[in-house]
PDB file of N, CA and C in Angstrom:
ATOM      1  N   UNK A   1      87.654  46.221 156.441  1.00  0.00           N
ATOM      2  CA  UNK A   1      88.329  47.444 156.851  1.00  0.00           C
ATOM      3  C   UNK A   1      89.135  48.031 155.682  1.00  0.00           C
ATOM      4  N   UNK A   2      90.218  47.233 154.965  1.00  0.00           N
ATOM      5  CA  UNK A   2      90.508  47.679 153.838  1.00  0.00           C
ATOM      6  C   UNK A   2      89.707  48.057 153.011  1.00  0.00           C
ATOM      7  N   UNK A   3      88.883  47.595 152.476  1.00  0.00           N
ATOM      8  CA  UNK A   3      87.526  48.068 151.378  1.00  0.00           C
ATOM      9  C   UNK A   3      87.098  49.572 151.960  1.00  0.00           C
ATOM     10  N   UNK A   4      86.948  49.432 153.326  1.00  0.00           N
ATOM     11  CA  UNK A   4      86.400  51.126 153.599  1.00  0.00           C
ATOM     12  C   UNK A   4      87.327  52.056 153.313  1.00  0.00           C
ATOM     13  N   UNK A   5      88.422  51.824 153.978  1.00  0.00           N
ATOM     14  CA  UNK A   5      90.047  52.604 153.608  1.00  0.00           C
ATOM     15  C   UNK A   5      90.021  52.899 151.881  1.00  0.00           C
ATOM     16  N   UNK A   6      89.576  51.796 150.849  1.00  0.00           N
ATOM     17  CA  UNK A   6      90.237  52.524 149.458  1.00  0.00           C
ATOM     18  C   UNK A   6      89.166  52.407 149.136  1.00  0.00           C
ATOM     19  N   UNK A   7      87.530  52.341 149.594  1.00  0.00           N
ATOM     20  CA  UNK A   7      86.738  53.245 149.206  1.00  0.00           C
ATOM     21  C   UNK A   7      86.474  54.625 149.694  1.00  0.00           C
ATOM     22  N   UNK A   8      86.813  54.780 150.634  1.00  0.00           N
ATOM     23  CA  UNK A   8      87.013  56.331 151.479  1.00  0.00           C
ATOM     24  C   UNK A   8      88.345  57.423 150.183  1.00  0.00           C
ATOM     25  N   UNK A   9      89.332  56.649 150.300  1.00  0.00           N
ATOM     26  CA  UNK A   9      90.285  56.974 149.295  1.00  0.00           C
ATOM     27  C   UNK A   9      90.142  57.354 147.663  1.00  0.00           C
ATOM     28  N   UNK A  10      89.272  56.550 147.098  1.00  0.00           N
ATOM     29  CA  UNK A  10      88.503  56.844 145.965  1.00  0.00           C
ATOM     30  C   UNK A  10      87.809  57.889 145.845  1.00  0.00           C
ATOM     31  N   UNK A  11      86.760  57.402 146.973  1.00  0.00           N
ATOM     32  CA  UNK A  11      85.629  59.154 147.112  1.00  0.00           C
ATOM     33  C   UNK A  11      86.303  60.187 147.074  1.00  0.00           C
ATOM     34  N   UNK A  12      87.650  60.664 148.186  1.00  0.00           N
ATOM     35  CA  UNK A  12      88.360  61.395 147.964  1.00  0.00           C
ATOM     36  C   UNK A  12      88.704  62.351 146.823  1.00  0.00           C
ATOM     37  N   UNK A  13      89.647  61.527 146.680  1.00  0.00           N
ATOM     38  CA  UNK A  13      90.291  61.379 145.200  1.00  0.00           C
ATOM     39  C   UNK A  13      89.068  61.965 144.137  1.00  0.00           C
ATOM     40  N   UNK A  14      88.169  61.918 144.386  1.00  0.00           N
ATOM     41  CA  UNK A  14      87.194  61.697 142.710  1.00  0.00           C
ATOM     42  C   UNK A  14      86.608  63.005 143.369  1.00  0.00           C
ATOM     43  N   UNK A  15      86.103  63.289 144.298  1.00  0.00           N
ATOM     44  CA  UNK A  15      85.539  64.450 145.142  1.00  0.00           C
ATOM     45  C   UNK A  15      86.759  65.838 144.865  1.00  0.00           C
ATOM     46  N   UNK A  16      87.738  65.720 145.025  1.00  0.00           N
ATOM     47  CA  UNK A  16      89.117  66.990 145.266  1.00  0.00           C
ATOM     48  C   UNK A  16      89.271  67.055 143.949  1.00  0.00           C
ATOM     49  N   UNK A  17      89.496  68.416 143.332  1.00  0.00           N
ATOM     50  CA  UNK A  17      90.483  68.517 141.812  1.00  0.00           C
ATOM     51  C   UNK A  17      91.636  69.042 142.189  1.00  0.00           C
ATOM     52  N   UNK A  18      92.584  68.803 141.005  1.00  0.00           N
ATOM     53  CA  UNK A  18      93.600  69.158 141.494  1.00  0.00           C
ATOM     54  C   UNK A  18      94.365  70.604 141.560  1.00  0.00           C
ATOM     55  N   UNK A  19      93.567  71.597 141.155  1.00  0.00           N
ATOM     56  CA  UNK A  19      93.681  73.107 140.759  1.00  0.00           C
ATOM     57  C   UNK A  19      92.155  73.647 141.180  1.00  0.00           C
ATOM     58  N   UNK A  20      92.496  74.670 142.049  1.00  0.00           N
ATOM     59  CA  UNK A  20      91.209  75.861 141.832  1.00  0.00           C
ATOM     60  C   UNK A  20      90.391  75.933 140.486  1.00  0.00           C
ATOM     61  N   UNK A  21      89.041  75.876 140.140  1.00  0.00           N
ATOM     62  CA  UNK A  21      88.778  76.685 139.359  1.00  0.00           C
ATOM     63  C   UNK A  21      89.356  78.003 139.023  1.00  0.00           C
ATOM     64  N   UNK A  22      89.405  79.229 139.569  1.00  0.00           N
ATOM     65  CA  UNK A  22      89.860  80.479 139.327  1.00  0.00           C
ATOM     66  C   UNK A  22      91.722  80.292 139.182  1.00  0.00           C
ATOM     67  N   UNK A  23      92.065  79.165 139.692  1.00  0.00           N
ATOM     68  CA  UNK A  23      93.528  78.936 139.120  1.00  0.00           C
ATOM     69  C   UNK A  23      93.847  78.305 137.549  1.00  0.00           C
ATOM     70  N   UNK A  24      92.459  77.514 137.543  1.00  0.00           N
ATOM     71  CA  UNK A  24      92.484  77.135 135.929  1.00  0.00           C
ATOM     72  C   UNK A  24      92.549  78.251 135.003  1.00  0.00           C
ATOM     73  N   UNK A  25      91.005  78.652 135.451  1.00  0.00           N
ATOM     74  CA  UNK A  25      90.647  80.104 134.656  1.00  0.00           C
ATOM     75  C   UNK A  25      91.791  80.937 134.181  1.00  0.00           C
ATOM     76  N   UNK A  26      92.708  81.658 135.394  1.00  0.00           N
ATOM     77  CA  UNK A  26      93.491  81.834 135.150  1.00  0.00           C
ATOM     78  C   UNK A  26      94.612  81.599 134.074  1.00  0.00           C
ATOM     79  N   UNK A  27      94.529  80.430 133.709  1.00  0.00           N
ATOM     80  CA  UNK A  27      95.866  79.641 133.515  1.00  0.00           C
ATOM     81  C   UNK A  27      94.804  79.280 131.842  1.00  0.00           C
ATOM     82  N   UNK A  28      93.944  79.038 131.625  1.00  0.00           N
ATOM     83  CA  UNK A  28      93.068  79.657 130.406  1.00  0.00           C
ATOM     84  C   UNK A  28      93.465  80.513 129.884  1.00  0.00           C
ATOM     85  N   UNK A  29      93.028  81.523 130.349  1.00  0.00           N
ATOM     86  CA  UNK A  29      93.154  83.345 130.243  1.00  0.00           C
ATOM     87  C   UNK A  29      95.188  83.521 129.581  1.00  0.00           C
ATOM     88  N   UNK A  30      95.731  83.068 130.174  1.00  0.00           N
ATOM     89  CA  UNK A  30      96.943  82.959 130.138  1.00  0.00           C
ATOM     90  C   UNK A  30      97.301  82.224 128.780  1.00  0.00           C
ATOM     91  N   UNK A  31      96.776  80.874 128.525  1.00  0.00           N
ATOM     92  CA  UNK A  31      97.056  80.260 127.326  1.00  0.00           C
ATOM     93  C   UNK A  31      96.813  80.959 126.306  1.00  0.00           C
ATOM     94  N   UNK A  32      95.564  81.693 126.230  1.00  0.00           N
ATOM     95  CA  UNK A  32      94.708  82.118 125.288  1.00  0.00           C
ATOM     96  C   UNK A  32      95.681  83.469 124.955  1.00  0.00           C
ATOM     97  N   UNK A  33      95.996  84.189 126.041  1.00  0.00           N
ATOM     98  CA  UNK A  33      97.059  84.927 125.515  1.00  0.00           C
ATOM     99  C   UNK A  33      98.064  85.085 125.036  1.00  0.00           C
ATOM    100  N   UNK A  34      98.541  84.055 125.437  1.00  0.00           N
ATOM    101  CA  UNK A  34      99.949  83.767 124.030  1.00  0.00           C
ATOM    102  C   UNK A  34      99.624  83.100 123.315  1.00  0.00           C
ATOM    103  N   UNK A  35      98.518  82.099 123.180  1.00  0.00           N
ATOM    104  CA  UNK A  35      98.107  81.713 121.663  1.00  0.00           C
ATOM    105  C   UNK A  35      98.329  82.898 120.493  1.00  0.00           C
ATOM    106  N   UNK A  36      97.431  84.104 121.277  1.00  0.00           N
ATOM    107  CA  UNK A  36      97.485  85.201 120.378  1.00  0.00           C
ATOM    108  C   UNK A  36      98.496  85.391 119.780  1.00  0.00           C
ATOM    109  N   UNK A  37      99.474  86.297 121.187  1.00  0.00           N
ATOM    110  CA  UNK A  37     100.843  86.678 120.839  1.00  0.00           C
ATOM    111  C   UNK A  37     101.718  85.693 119.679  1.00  0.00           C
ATOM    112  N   UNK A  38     101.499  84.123 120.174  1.00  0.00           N
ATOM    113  CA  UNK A  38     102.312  83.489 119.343  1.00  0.00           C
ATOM    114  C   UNK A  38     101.770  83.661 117.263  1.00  0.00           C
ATOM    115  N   UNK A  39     100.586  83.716 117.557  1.00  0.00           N
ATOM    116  CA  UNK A  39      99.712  83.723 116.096  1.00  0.00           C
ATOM    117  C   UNK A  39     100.380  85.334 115.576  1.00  0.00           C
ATOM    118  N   UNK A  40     100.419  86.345 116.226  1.00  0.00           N
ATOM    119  CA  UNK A  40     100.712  87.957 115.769  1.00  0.00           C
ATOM    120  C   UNK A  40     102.022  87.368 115.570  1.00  0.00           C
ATOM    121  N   UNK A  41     102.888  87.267 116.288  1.00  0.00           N
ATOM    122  CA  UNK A  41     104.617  86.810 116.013  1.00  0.00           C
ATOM    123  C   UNK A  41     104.899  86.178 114.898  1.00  0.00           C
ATOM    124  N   UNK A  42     103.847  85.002 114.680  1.00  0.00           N
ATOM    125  CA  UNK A  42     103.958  84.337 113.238  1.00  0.00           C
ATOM    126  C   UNK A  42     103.281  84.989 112.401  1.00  0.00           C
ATOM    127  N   UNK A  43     102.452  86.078 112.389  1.00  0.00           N
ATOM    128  CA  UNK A  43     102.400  86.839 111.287  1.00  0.00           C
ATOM    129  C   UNK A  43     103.579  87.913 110.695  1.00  0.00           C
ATOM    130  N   UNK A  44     103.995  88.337 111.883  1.00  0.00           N
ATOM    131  CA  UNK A  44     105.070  89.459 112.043  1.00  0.00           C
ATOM    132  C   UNK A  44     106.352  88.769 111.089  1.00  0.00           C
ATOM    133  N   UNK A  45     106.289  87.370 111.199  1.00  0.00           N
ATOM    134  CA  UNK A  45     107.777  86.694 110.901  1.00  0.00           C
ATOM    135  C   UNK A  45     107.304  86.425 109.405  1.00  0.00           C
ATOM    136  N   UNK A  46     106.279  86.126 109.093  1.00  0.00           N
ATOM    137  CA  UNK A  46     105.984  85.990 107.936  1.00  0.00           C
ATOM    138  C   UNK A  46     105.889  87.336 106.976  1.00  0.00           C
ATOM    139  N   UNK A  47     105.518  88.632 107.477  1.00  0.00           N
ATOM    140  CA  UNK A  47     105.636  89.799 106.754  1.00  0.00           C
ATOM    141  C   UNK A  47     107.331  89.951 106.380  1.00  0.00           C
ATOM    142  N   UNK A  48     107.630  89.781 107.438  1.00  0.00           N
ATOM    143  CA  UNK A  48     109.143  90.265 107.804  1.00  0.00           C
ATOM    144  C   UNK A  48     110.136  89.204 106.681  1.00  0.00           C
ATOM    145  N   UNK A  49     110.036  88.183 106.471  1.00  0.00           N
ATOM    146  CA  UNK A  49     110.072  86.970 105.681  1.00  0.00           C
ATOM    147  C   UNK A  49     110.208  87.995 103.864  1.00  0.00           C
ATOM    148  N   UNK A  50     108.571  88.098 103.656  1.00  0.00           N
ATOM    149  CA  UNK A  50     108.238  88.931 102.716  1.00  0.00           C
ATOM    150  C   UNK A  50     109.114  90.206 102.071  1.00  0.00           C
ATOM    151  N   UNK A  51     109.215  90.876 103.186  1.00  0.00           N
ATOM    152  CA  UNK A  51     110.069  91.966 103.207  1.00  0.00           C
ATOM    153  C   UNK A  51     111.452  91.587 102.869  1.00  0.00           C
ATOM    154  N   UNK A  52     112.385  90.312 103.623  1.00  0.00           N
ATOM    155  CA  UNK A  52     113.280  90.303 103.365  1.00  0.00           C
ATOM    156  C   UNK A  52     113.805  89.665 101.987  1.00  0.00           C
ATOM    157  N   UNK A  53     112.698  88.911 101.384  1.00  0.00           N
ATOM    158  CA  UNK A  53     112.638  88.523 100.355  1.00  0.00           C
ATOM    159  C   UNK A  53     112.818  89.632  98.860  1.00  0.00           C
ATOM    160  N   UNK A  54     112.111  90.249  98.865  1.00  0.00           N
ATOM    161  CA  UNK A  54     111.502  91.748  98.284  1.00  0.00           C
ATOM    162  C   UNK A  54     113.003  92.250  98.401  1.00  0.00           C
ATOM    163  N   UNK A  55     113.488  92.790  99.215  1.00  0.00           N
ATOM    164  CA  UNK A  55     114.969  93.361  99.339  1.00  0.00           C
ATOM    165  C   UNK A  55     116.216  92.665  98.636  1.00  0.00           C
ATOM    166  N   UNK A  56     116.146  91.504  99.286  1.00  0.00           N
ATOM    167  CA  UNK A  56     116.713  90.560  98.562  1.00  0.00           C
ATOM    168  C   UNK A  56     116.733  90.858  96.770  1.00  0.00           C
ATOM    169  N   UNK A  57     115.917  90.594  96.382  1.00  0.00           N
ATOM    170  CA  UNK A  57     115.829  90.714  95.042  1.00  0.00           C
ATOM    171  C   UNK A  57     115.710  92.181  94.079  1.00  0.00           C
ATOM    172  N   UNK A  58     115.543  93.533  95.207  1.00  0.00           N
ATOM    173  CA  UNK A  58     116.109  94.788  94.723  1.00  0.00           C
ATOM    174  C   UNK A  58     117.504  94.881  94.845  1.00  0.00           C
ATOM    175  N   UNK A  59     117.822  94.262  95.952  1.00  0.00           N
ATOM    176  CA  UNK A  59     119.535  94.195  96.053  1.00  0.00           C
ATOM    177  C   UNK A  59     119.822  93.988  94.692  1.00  0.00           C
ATOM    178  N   UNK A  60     119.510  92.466  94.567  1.00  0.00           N
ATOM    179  CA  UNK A  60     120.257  91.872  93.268  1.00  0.00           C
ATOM    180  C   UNK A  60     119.891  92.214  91.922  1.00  0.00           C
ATOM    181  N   UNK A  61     118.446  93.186  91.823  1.00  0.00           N
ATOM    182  CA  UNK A  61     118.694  94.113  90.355  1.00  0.00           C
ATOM    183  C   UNK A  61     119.535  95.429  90.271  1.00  0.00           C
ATOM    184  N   UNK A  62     119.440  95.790  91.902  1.00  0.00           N
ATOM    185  CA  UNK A  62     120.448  96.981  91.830  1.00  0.00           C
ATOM    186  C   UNK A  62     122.160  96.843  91.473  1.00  0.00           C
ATOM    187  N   UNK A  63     122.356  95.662  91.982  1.00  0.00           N
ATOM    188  CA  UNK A  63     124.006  94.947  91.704  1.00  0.00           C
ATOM    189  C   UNK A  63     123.999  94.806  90.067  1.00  0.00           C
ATOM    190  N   UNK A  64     123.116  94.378  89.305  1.00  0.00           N
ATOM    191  CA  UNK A  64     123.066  94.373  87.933  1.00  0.00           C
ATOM    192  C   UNK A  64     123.188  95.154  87.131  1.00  0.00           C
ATOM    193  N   UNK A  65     122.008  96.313  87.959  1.00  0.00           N
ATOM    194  CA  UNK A  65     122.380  97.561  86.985  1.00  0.00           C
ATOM    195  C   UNK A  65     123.661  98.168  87.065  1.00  0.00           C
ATOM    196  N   UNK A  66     124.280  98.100  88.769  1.00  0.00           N
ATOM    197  CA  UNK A  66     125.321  98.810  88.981  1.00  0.00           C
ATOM    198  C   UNK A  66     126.247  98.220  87.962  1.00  0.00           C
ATOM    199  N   UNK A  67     126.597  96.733  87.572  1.00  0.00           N
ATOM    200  CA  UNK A  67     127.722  96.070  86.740  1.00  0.00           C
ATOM    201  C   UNK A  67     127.799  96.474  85.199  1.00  0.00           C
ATOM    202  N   UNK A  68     126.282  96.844  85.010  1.00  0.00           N
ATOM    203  CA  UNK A  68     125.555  96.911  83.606  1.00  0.00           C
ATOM    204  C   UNK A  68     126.152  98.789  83.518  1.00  0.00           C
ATOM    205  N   UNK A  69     126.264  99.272  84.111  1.00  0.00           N
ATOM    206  CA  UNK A  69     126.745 100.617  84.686  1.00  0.00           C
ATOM    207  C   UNK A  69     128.179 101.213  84.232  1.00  0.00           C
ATOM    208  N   UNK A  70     128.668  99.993  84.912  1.00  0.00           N
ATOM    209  CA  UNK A  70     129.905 100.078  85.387  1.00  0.00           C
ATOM    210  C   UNK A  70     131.029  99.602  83.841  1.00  0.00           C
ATOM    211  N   UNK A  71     130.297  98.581  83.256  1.00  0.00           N
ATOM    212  CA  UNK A  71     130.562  98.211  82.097  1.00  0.00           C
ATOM    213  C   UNK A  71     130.874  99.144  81.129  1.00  0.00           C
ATOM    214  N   UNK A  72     129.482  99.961  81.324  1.00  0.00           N
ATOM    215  CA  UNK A  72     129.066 101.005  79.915  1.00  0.00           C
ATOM    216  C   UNK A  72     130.257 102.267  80.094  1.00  0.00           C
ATOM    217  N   UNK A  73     130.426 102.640  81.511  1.00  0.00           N
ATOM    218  CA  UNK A  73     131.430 103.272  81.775  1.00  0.00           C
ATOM    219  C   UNK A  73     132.535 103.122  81.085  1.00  0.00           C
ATOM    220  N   UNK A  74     132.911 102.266  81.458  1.00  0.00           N
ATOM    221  CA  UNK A  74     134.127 101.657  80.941  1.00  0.00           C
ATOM    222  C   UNK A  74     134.276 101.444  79.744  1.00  0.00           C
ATOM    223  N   UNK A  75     133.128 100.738  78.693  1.00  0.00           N
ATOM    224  CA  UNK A  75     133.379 101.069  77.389  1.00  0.00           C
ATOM    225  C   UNK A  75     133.007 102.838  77.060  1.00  0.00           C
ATOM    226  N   UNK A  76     132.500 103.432  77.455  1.00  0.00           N
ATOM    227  CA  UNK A  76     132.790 104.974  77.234  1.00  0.00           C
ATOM    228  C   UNK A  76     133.923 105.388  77.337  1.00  0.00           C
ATOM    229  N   UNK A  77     134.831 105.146  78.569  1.00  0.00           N
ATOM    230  CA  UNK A  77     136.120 105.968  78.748  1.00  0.00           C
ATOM    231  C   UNK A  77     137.081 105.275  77.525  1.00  0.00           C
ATOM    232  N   UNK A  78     137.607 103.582  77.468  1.00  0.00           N
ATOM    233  CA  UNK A  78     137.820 103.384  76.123  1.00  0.00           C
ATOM    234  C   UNK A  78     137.569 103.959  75.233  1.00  0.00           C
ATOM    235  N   UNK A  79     136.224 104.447  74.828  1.00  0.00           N
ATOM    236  CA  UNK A  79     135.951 105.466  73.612  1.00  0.00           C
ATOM    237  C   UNK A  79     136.457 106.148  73.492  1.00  0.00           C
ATOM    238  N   UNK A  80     136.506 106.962  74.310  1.00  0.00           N
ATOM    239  CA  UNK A  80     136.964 108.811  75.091  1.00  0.00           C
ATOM    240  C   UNK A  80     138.229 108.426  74.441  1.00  0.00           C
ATOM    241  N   UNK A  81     139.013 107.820  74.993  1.00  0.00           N
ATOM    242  CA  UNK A  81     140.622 107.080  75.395  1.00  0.00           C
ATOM    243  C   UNK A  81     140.846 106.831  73.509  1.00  0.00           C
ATOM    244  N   UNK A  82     139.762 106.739  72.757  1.00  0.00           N
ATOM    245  CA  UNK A  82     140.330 106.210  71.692  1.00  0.00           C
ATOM    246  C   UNK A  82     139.729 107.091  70.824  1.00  0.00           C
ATOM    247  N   UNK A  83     139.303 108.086  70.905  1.00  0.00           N
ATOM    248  CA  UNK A  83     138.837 109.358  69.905  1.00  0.00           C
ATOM    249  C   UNK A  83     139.776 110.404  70.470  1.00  0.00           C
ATOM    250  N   UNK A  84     140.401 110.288  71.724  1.00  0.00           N
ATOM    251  CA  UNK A  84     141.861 111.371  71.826  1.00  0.00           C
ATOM    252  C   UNK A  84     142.645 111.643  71.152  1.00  0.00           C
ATOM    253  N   UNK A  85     142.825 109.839  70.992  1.00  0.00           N
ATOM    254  CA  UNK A  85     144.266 109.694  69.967  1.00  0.00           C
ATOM    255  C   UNK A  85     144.098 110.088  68.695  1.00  0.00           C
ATOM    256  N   UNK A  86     143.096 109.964  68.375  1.00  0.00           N
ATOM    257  CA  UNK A  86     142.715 110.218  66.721  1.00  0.00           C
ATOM    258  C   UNK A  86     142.750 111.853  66.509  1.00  0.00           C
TER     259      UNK A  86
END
């Protein structure tokens, strides 16, 4: 009697899945779509990466020139300041 019970139980079991097909499918369809999304996002972060990099380093030639600028200024007005007096 037991043997029929957890062979009845087995068949079961091995016979039933545990999700619809069309709920899998679904749920496929679904993965596959944010696979995407996630793959575009990591491209997006990687341009964006790029970009901020790139900026980054116009910043810091623009700060150079501005000092390199700012310098020359300054030895000009000294000049100015010292061909007055003369």
């Amino acid at each position: 009697m037991i043997k029929k019970v957890a062979l009845t139980m087995i068949v079961l079991g091995l016979t039933t899945s545990c999700v619809s097909k069309k709920i899998y499918q679904d749920l496929e369809s679904q993965y596959a779509d944010l696979k995407k999304e996630r793959n575009a996002l990591a491209d997006e972060n990687e341009g964006l990466k790029t970009s901020k990099n790139q900026l980054e380093l116009d910043k810091n030639n623009l700060q150079t020139e501005l000092s390199k600028t700012k310098a020359e200024r300054d030895k000009l007005a000294t000049d100015y300041e010292a061909t007055k007096k003369t």
